[in-house]
Every structure is written in C-alpha cells, then in structure tokens.
C-alpha atoms as a PDB file:
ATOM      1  CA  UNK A   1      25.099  76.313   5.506  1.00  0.00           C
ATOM      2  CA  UNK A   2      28.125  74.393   4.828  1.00  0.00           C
ATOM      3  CA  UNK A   3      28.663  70.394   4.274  1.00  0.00           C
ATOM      4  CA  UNK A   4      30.537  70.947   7.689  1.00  0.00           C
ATOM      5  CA  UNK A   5      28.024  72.577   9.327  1.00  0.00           C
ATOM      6  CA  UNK A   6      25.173  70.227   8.218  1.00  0.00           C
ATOM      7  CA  UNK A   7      27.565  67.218   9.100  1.00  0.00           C
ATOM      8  CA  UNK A   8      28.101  69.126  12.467  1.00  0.00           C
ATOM      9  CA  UNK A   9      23.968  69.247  13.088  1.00  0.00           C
ATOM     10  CA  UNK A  10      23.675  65.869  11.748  1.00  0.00           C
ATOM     11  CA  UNK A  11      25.865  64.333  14.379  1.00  0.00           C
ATOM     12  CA  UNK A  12      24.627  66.764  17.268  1.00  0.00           C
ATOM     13  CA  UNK A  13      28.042  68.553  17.963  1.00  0.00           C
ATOM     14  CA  UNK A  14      28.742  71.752  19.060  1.00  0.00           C
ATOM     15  CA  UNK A  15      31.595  73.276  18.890  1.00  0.00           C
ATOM     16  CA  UNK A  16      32.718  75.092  21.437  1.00  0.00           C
ATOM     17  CA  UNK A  17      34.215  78.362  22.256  1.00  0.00           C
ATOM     18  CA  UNK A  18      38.217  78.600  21.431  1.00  0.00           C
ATOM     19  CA  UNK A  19      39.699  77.551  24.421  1.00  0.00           C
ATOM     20  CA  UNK A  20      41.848  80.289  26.233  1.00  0.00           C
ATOM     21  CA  UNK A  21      45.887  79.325  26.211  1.00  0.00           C
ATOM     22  CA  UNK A  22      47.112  78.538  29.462  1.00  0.00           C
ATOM     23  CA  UNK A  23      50.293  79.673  28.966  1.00  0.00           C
ATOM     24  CA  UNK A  24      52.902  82.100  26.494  1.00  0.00           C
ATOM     25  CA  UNK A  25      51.134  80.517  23.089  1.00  0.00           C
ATOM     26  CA  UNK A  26      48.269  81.623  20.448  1.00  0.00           C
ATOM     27  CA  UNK A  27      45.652  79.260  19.644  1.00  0.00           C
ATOM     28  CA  UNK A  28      46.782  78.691  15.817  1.00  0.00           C
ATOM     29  CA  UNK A  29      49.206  80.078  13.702  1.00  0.00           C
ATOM     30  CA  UNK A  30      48.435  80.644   9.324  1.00  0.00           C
ATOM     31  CA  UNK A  31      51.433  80.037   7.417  1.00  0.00           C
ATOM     32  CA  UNK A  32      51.543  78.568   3.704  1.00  0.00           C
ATOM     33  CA  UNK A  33      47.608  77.905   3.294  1.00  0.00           C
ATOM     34  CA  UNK A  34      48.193  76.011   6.857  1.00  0.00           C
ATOM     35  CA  UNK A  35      46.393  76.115  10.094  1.00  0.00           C
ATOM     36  CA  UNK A  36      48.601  75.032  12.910  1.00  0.00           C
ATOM     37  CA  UNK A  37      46.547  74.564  15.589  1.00  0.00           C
ATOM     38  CA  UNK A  38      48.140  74.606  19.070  1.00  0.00           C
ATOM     39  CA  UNK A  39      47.787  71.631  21.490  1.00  0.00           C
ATOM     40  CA  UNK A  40      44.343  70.766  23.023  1.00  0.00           C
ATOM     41  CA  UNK A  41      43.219  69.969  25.677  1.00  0.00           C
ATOM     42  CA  UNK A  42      40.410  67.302  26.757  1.00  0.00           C
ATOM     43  CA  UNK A  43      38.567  70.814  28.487  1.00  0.00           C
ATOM     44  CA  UNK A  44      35.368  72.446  28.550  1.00  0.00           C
ATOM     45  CA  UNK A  45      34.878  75.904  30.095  1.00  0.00           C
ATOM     46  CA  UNK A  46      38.354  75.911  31.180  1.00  0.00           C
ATOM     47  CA  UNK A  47      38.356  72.850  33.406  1.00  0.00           C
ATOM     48  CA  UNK A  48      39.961  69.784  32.194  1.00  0.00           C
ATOM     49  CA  UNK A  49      37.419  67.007  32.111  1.00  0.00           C
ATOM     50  CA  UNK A  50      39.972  64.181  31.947  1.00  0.00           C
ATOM     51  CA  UNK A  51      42.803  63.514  33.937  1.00  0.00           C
ATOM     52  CA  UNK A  52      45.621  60.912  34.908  1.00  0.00           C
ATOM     53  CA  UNK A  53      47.339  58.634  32.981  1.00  0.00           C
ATOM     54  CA  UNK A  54      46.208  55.428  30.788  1.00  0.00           C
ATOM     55  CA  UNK A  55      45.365  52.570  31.543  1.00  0.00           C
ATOM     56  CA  UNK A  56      46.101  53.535  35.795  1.00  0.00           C
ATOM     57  CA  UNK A  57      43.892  56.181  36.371  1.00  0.00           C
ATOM     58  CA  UNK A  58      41.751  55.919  33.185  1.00  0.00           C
ATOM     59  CA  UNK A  59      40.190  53.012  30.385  1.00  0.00           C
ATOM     60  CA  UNK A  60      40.867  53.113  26.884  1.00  0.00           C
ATOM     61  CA  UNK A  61      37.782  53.417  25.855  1.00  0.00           C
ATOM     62  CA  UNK A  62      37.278  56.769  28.139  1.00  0.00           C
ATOM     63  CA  UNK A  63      41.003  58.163  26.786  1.00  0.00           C
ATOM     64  CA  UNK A  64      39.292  58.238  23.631  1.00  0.00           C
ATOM     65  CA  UNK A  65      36.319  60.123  24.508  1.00  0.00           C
ATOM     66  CA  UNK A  66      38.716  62.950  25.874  1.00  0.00           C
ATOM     67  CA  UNK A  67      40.644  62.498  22.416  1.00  0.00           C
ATOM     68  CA  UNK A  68      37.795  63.366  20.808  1.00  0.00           C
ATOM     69  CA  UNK A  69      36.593  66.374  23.012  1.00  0.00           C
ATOM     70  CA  UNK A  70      40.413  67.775  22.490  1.00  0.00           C
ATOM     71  CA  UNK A  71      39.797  67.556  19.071  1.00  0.00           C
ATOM     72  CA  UNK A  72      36.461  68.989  18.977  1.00  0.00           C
ATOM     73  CA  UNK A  73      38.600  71.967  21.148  1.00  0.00           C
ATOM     74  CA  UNK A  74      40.622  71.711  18.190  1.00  0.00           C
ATOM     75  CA  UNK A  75      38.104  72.274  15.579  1.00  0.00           C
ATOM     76  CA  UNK A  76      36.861  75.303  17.402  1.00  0.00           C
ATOM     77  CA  UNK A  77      40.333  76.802  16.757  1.00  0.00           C
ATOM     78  CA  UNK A  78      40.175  76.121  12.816  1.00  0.00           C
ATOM     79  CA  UNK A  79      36.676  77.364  12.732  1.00  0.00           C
ATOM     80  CA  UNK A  80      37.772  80.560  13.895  1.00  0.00           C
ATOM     81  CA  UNK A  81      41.196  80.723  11.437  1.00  0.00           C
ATOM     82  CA  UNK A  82      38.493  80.262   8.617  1.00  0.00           C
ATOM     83  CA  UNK A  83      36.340  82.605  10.133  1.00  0.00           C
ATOM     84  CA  UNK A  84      33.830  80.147  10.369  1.00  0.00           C
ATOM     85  CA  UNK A  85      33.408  79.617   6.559  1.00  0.00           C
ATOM     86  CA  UNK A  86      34.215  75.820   6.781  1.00  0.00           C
ATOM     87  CA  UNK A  87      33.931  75.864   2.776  1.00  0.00           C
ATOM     88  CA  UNK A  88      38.348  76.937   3.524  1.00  0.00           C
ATOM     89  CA  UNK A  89      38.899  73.900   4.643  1.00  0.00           C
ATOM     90  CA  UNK A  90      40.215  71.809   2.264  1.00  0.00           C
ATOM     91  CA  UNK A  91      41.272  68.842   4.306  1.00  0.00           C
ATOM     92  CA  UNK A  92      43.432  67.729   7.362  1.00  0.00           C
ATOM     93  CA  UNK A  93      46.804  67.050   7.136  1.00  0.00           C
ATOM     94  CA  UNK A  94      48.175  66.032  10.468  1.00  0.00           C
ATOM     95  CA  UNK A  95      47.093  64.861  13.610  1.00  0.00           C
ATOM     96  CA  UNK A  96      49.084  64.699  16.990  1.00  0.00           C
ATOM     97  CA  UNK A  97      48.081  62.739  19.839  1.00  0.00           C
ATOM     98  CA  UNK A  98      49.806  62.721  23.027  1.00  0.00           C
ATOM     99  CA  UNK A  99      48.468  59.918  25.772  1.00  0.00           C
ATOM    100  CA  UNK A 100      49.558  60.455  29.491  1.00  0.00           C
ATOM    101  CA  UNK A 101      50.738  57.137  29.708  1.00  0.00           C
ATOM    102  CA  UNK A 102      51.279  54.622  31.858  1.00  0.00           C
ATOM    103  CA  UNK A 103      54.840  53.031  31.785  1.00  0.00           C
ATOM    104  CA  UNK A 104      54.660  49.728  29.478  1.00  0.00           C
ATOM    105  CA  UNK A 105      51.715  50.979  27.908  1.00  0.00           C
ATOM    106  CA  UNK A 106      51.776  50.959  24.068  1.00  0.00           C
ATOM    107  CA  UNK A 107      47.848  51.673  23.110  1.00  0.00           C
ATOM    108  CA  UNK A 108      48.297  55.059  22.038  1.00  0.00           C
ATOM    109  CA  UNK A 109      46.638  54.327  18.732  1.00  0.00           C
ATOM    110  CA  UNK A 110      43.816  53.524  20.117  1.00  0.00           C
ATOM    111  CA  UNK A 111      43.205  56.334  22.341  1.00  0.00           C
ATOM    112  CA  UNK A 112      44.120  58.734  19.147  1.00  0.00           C
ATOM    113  CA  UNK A 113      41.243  56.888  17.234  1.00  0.00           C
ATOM    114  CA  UNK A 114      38.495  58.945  19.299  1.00  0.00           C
ATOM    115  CA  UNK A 115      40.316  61.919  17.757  1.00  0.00           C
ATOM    116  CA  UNK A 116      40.814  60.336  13.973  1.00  0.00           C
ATOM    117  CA  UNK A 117      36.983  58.561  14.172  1.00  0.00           C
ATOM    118  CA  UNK A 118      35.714  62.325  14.611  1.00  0.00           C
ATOM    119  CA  UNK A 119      37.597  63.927  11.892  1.00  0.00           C
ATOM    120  CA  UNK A 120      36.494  61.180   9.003  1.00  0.00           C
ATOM    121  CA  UNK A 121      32.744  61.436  10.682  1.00  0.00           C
ATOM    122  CA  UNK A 122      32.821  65.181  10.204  1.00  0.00           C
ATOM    123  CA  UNK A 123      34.717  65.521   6.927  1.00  0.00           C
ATOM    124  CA  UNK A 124      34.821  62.297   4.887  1.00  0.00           C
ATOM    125  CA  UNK A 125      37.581  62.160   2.575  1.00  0.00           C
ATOM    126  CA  UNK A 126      39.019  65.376   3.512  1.00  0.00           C
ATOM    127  CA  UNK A 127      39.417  64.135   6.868  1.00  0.00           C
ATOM    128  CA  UNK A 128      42.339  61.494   6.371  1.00  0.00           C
ATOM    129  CA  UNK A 129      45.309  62.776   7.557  1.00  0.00           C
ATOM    130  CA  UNK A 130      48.829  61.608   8.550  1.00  0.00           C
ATOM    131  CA  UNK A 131      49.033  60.757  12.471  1.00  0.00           C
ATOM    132  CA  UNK A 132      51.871  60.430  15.245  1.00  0.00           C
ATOM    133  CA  UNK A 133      50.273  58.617  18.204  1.00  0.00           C
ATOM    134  CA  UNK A 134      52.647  59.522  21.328  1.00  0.00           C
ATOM    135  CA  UNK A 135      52.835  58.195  24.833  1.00  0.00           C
ATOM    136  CA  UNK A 136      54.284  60.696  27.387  1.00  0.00           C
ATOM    137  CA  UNK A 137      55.133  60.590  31.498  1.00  0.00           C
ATOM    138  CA  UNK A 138      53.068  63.859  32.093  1.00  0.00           C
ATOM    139  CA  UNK A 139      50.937  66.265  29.916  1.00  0.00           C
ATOM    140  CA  UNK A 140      49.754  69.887  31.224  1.00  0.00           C
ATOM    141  CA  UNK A 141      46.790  70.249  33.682  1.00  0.00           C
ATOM    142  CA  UNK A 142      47.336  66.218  33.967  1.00  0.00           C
ATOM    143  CA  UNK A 143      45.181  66.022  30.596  1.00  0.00           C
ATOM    144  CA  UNK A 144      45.338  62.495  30.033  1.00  0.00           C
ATOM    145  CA  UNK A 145      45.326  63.793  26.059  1.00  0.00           C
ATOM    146  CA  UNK A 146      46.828  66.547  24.505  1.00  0.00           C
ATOM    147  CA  UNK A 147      45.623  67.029  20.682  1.00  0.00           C
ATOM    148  CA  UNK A 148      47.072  69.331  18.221  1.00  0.00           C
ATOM    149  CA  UNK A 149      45.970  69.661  14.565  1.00  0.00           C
ATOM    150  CA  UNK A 150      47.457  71.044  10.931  1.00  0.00           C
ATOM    151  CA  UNK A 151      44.558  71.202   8.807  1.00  0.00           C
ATOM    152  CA  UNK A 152      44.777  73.424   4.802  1.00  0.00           C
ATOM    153  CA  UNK A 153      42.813  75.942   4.024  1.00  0.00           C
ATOM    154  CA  UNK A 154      42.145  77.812   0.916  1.00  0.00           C
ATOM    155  CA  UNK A 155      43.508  81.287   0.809  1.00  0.00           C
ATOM    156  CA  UNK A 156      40.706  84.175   0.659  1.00  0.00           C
END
C-alpha cells in the first residue's frame, strides 16, 4: 500500500469512480511527465451535488465542501493516469478553481481552500502547488465549482 493510499484510509476517503465527461473532452491528458486533468465537477454518480452561485444561493463554508468533492473527482482522474500506483505521483503543480460567483464577490480563495486543504492533507509536501482562484457568471451543470488539476508523475 502506498503513503497515498494509507493517507487516503487514514482520513476515510474514497475515491470515486472517474467521472464520465459531459461533453467533447477526455478526462486527462499525459504530456511531458504531466497529468492534465480536465475540469471537475462538485458530482457524485453523475448528479451535481452543488449548485448556484456564491454567496446568493450558497455559504462559503459549503462552496468549499463542493471544492473539495471536485477535487476528490479530480484525484480519481490522476489515480487512473497512474494506474493507481500513487508511488507516480511526484507532486502537484497547479490547481484551478473556478467559483460561480456572485457579482461583487471576491472570496474565491476561500472557496478554493476546500480544494488546496485536501491536497496538503493527502500529500504533504508534495501537495503545494501554484493556484489561480477564479470567479465566473456561470459554470456547467450550474456547479457552483469547477476544479481542474496538473499534477507530475514519474514516467514508467
């Protein structure tokens, strides 16, 4: 079992299946020891489990919570790039967080913190990565987050 995995156990998270693309996209793309993952969604089986716009329709504090499950939808797409050998992983680079948000609203940050909180609880060190924290008028399937993720991997 790998640090990741054990770290996975030890904080009670399962990943989930790869979510399937709603639209003319793959879920990640290898290029240059780099997994570019493809924006997530706050979904689980499909169904998006958060929806509207911040702070109007939804608090901080739960805008972060569907940060964090877009980013555990995220995860599920490196696992399978690495074929679930989590010892590829060498560490994330970037992090893109995309807030449905309300106009005058400048708290982005703080929403992407459910999504950068998850990825230093998971993988220390290796987790710090470089961030862009983005407010937009509308996201897809009214996902009040949309997550995507460039993590590097060790060749095999």
């Amino acid at each position: 079992m790998s640090v990741v995995d054990e770290k996975l156990t030890q904080l009670g998270i399962v990943l989930p299946a790869v979510p399937k693309p709603v639209a003319a996209y793959v879920p990640y793309v290898e290029a240059g020891g780099l997994v570019y993952v493809s924006g997530q969604l706050p979904s689980r089986d499909g169904k998006v489990l958060y929806s509207g716009s911040v702070p109007k329709a939804m608090d901080i504090s739960t805008a972060r919570e569907a940060a964090r499950l877009a980013t555990l939808n995220a995860l599920a797409v490196v696992r399978e790039a690495v074929n679930a050998d989590w010892n590829r992983v060498i560490r994330m680079v970037r992090l893109g967080v995309f807030v449905q948000s309300d106009p005058g609203f400048d708290q982005q940050p703080q929403v992407a913190n459910g999504a950068s909180d998850l990825l230093l609880s998971i993988f220390g060190d290796a987790g710090r990565h470089a961030r862009a924290a983005v407010g937009a008028a509308a996201l897809p399937l009214n996902a009040v987050v949309e997550v995507e993720l460039i993590a590097q991997i060790k060749p095999i």
